[in-house]
PDB file of N, CA and C in Angstrom:
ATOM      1  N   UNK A   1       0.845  -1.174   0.000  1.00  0.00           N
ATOM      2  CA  UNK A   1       0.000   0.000   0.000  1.00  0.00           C
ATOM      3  C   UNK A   1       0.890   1.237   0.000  1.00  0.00           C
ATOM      4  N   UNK A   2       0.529   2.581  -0.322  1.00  0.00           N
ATOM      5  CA  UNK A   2       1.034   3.630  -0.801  1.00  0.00           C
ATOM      6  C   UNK A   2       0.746   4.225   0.856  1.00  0.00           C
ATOM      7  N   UNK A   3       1.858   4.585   1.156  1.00  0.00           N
ATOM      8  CA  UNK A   3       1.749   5.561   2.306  1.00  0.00           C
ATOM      9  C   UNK A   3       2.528   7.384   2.446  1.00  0.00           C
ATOM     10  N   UNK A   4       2.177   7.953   2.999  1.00  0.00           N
ATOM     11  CA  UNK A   4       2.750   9.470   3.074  1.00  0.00           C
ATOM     12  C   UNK A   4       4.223   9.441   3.005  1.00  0.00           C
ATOM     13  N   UNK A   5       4.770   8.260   3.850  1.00  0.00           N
ATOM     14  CA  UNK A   5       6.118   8.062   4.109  1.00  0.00           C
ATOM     15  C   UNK A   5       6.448   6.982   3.291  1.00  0.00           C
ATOM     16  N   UNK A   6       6.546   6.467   1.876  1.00  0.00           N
ATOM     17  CA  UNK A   6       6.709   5.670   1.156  1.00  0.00           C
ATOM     18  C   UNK A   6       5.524   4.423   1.162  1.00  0.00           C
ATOM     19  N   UNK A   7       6.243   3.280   1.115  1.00  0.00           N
ATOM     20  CA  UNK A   7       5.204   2.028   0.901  1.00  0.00           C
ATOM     21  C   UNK A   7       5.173   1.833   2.449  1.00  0.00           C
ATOM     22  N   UNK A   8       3.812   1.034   2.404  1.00  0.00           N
ATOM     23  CA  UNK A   8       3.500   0.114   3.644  1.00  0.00           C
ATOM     24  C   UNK A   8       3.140  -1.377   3.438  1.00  0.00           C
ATOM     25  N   UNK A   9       3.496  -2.305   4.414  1.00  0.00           N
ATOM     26  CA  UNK A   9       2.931  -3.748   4.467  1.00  0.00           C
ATOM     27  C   UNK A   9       2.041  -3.632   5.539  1.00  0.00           C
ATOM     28  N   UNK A  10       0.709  -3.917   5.027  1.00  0.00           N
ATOM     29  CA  UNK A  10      -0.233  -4.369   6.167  1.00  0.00           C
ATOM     30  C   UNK A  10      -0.160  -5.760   6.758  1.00  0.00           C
ATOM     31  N   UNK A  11      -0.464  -6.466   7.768  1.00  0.00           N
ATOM     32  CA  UNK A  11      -0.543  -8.070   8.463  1.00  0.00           C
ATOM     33  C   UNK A  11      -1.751  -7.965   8.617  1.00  0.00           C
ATOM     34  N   UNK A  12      -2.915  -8.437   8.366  1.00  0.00           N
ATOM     35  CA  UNK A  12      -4.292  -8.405   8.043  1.00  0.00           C
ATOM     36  C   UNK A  12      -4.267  -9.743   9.493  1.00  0.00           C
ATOM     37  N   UNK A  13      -3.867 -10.733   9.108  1.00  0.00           N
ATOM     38  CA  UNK A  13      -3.543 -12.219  10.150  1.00  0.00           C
ATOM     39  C   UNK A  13      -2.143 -12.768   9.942  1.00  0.00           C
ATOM     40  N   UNK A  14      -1.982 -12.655  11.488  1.00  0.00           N
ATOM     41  CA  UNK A  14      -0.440 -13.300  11.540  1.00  0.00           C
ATOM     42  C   UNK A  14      -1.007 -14.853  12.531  1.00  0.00           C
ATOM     43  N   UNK A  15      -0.607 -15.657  12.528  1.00  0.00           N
ATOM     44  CA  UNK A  15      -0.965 -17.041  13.656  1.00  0.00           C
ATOM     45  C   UNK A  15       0.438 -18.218  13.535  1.00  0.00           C
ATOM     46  N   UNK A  16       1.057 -18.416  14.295  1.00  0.00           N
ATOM     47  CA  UNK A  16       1.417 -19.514  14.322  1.00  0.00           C
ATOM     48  C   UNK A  16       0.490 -20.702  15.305  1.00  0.00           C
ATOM     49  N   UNK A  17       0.357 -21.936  14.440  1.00  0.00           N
ATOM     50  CA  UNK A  17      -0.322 -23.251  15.318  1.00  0.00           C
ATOM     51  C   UNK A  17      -0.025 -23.154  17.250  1.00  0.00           C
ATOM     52  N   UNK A  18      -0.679 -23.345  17.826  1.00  0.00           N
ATOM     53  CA  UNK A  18      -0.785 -22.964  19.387  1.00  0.00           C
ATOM     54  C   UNK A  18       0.626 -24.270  19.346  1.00  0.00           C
ATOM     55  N   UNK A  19       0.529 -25.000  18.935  1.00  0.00           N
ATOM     56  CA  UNK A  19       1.213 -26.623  19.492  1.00  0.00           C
ATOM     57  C   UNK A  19       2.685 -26.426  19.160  1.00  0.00           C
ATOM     58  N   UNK A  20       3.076 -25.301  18.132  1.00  0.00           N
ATOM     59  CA  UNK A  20       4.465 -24.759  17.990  1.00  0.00           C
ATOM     60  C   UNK A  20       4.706 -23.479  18.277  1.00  0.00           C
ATOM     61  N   UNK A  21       3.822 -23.008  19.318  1.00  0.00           N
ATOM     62  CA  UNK A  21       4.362 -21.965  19.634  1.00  0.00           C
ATOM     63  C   UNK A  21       5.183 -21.817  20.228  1.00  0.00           C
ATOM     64  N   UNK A  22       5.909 -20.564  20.859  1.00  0.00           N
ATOM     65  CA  UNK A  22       7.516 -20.451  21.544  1.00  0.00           C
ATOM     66  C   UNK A  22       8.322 -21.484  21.488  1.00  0.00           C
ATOM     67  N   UNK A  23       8.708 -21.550  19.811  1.00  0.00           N
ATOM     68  CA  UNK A  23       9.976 -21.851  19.429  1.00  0.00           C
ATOM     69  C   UNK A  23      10.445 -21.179  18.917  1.00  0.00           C
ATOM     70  N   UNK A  24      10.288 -20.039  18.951  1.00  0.00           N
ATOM     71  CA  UNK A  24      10.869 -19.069  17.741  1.00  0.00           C
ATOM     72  C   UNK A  24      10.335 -19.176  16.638  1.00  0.00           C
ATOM     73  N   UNK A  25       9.409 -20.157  16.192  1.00  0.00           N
ATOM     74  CA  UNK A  25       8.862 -19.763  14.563  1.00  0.00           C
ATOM     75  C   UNK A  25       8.444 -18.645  14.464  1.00  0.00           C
ATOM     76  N   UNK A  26       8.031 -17.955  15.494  1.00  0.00           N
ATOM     77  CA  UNK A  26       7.396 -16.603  14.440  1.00  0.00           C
ATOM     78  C   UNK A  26       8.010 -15.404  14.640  1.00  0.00           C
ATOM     79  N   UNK A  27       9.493 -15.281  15.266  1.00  0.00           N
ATOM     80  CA  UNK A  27      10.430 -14.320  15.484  1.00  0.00           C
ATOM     81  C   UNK A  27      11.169 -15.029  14.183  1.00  0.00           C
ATOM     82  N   UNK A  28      11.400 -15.944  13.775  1.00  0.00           N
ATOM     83  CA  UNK A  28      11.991 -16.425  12.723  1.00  0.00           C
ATOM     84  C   UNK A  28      11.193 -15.705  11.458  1.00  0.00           C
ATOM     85  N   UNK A  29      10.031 -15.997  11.251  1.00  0.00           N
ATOM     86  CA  UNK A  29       9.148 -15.689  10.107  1.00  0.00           C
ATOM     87  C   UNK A  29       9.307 -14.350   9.984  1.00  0.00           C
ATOM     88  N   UNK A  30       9.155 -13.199  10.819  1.00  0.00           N
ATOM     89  CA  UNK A  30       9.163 -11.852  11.441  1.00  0.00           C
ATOM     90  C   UNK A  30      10.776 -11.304  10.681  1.00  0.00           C
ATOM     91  N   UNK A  31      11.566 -12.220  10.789  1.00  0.00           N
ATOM     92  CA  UNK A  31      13.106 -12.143  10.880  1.00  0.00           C
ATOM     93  C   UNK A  31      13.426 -12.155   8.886  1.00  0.00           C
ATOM     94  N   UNK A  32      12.648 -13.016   8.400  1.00  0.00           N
ATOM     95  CA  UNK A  32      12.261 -13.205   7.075  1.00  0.00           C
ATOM     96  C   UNK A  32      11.340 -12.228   6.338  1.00  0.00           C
ATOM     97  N   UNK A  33      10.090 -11.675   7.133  1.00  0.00           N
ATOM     98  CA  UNK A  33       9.541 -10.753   6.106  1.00  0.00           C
ATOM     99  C   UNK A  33       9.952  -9.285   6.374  1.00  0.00           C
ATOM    100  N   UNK A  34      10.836  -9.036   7.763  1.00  0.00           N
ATOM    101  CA  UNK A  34      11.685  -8.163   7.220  1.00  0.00           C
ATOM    102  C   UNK A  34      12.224  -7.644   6.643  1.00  0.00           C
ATOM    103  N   UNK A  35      13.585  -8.907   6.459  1.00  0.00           N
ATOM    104  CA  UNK A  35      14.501  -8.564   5.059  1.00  0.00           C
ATOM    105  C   UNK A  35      13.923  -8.671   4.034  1.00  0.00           C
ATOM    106  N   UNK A  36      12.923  -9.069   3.419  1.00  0.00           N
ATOM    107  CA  UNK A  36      12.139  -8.982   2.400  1.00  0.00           C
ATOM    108  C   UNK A  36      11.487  -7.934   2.236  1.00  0.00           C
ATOM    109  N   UNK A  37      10.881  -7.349   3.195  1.00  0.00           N
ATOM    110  CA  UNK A  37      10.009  -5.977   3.074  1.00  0.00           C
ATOM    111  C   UNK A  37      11.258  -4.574   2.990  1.00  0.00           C
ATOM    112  N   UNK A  38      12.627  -5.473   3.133  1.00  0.00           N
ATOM    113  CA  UNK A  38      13.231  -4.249   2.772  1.00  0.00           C
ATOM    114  C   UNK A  38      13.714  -4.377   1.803  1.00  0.00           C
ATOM    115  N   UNK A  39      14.407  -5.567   1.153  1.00  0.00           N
ATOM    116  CA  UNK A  39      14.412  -5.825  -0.154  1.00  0.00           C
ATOM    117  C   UNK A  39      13.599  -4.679  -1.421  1.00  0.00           C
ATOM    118  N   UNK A  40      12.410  -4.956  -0.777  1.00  0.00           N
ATOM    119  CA  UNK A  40      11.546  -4.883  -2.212  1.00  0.00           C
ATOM    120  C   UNK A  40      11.020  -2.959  -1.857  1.00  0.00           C
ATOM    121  N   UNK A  41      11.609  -2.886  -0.808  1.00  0.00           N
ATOM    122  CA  UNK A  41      12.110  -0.826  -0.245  1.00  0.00           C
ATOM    123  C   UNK A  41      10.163  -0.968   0.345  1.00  0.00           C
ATOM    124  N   UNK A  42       9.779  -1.309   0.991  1.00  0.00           N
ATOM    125  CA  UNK A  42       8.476  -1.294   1.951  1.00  0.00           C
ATOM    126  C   UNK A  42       9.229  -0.138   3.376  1.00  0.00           C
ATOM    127  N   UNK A  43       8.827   0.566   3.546  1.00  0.00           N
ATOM    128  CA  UNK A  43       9.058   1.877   4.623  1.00  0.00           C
ATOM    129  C   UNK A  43       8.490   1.633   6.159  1.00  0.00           C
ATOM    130  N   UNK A  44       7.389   0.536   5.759  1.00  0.00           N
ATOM    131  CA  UNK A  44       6.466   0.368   7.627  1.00  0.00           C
ATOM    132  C   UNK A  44       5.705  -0.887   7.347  1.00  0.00           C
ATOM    133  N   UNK A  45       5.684  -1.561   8.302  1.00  0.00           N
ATOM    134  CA  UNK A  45       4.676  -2.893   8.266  1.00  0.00           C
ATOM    135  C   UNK A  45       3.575  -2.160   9.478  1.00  0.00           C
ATOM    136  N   UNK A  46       2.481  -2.135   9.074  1.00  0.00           N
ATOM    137  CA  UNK A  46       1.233  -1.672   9.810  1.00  0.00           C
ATOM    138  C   UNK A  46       0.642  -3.487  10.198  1.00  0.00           C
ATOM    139  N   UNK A  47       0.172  -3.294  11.511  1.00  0.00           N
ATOM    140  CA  UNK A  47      -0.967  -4.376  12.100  1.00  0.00           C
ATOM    141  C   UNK A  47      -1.890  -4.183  13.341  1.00  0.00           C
ATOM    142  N   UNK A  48      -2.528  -4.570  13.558  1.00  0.00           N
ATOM    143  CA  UNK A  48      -3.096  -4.531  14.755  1.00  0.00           C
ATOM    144  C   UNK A  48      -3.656  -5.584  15.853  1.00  0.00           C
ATOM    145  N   UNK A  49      -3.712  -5.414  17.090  1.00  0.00           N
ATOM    146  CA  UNK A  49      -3.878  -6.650  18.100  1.00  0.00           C
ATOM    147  C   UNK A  49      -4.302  -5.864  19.052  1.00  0.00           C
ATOM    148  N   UNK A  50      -5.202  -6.563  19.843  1.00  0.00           N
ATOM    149  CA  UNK A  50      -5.408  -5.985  20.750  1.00  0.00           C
ATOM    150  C   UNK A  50      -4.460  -6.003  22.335  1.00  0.00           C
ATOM    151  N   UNK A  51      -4.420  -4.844  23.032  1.00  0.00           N
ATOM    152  CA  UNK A  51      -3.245  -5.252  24.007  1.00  0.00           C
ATOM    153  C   UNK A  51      -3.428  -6.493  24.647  1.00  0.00           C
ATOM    154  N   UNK A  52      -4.685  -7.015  24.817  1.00  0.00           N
ATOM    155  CA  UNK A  52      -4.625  -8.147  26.150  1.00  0.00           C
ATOM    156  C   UNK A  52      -4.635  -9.487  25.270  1.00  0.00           C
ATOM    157  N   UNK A  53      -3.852  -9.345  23.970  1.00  0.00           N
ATOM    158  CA  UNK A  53      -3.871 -10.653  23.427  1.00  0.00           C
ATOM    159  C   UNK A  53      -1.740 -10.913  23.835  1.00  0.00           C
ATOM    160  N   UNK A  54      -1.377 -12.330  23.405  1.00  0.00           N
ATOM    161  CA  UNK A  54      -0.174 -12.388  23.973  1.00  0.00           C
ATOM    162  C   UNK A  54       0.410 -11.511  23.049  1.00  0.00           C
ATOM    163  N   UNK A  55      -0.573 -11.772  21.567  1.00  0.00           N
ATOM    164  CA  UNK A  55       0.561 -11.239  20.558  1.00  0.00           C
ATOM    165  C   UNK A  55       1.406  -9.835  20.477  1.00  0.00           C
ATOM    166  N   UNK A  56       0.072  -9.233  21.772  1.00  0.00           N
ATOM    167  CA  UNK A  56       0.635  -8.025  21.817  1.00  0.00           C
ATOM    168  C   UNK A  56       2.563  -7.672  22.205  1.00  0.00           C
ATOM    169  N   UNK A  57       2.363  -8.395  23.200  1.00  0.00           N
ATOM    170  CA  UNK A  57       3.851  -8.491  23.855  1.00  0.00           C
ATOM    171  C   UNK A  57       4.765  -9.048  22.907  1.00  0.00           C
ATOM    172  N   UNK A  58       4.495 -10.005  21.828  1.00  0.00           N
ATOM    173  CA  UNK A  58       5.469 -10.871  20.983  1.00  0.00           C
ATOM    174  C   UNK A  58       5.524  -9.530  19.840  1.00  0.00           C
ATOM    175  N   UNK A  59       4.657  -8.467  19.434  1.00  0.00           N
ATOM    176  CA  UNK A  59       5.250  -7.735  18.210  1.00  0.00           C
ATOM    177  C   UNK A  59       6.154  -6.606  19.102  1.00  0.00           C
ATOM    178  N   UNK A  60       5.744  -6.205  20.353  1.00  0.00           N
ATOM    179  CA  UNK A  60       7.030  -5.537  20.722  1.00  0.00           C
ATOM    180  C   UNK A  60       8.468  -5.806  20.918  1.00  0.00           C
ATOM    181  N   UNK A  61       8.174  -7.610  21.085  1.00  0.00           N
ATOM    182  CA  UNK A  61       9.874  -8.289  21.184  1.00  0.00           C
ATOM    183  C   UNK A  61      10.137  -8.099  19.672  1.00  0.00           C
ATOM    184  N   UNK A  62       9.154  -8.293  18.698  1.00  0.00           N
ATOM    185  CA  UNK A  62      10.107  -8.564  17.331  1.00  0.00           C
ATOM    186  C   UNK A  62      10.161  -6.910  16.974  1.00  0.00           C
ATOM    187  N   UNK A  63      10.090  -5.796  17.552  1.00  0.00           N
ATOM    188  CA  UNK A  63      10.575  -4.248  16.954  1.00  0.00           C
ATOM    189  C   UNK A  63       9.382  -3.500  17.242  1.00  0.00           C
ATOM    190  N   UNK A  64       8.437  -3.739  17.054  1.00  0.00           N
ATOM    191  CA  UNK A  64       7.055  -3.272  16.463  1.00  0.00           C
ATOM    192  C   UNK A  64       7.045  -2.364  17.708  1.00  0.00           C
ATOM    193  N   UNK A  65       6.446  -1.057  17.352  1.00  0.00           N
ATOM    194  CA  UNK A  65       6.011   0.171  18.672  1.00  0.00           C
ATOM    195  C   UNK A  65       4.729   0.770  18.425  1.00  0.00           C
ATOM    196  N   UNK A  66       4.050   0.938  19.552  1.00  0.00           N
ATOM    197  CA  UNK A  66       2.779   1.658  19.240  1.00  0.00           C
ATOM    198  C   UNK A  66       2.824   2.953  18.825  1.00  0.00           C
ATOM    199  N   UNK A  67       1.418   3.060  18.118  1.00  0.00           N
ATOM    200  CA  UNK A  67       1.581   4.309  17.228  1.00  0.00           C
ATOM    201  C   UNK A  67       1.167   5.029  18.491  1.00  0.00           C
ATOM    202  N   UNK A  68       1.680   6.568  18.645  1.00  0.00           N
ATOM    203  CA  UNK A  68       1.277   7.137  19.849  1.00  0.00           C
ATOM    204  C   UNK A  68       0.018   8.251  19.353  1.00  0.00           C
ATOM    205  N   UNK A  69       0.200   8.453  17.944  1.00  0.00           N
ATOM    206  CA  UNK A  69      -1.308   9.510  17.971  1.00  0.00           C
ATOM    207  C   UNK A  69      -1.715   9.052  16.725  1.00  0.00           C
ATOM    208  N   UNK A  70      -2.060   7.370  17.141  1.00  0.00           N
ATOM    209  CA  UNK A  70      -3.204   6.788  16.040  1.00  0.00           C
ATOM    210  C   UNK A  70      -4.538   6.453  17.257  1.00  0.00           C
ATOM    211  N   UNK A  71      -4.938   5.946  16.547  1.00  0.00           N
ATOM    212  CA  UNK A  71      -6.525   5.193  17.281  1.00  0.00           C
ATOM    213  C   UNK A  71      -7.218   4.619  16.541  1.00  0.00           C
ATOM    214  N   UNK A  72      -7.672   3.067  16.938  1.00  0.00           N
ATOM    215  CA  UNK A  72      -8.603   2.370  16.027  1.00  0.00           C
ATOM    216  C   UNK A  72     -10.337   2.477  16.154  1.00  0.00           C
ATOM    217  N   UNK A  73     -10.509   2.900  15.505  1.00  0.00           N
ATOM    218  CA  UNK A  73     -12.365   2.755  15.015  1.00  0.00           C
ATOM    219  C   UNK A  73     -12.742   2.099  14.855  1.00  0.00           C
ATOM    220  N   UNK A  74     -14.440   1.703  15.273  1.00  0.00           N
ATOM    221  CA  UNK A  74     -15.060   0.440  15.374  1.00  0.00           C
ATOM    222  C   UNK A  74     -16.215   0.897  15.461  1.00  0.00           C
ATOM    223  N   UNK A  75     -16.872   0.391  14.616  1.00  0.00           N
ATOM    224  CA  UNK A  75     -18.414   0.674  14.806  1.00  0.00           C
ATOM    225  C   UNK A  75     -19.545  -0.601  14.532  1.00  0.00           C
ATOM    226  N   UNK A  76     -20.029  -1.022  15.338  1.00  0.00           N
ATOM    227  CA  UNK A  76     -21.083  -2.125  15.171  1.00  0.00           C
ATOM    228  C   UNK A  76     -22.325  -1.214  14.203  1.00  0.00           C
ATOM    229  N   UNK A  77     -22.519  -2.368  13.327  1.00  0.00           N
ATOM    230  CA  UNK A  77     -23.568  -2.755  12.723  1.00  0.00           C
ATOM    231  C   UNK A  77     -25.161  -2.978  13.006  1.00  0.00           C
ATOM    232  N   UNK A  78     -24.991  -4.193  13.656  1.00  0.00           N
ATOM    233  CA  UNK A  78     -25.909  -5.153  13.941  1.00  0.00           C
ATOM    234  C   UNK A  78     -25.898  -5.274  15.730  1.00  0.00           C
TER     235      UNK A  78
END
């Protein structure tokens, strides 16, 4: 995606299987679409989680920082 500050990668769903988790597969995977997202000159990987999920804590070990003057919107439907 086209961003103000060059390109962006969105993570729409990230999951590794519960039964391999904390082995490092997904600081490994993380470690891979890095160098790839810089490869191909990507400027920011955008995602979102909510804090009280674990993943929250696992994208701050792999770099990831909160945006400090974003905010997510939500509006029910139904």
């Amino acid at each position: 995606m086209h961003f103000y500050k060059g390109k962006q990668f969105r993570i729409d769903e990230f999951c590794i299987y519960y039964k391999y988790q904390n082995k490092g597969l997904g600081v490994e995977f993380m470690d891979l679409l890095f160098k790839k997202m810089k490869e191909i000159d990507i400027s920011f990987i955008l995602l979102d989680t909510d804090k009280s999920f674990n993943a929250y804590s696992f994208y701050h070990k792999v770099g990831f920082k909160d945006i400090k003057d974003s905010i997510g919107l939500i509006k029910k439907i139904i």
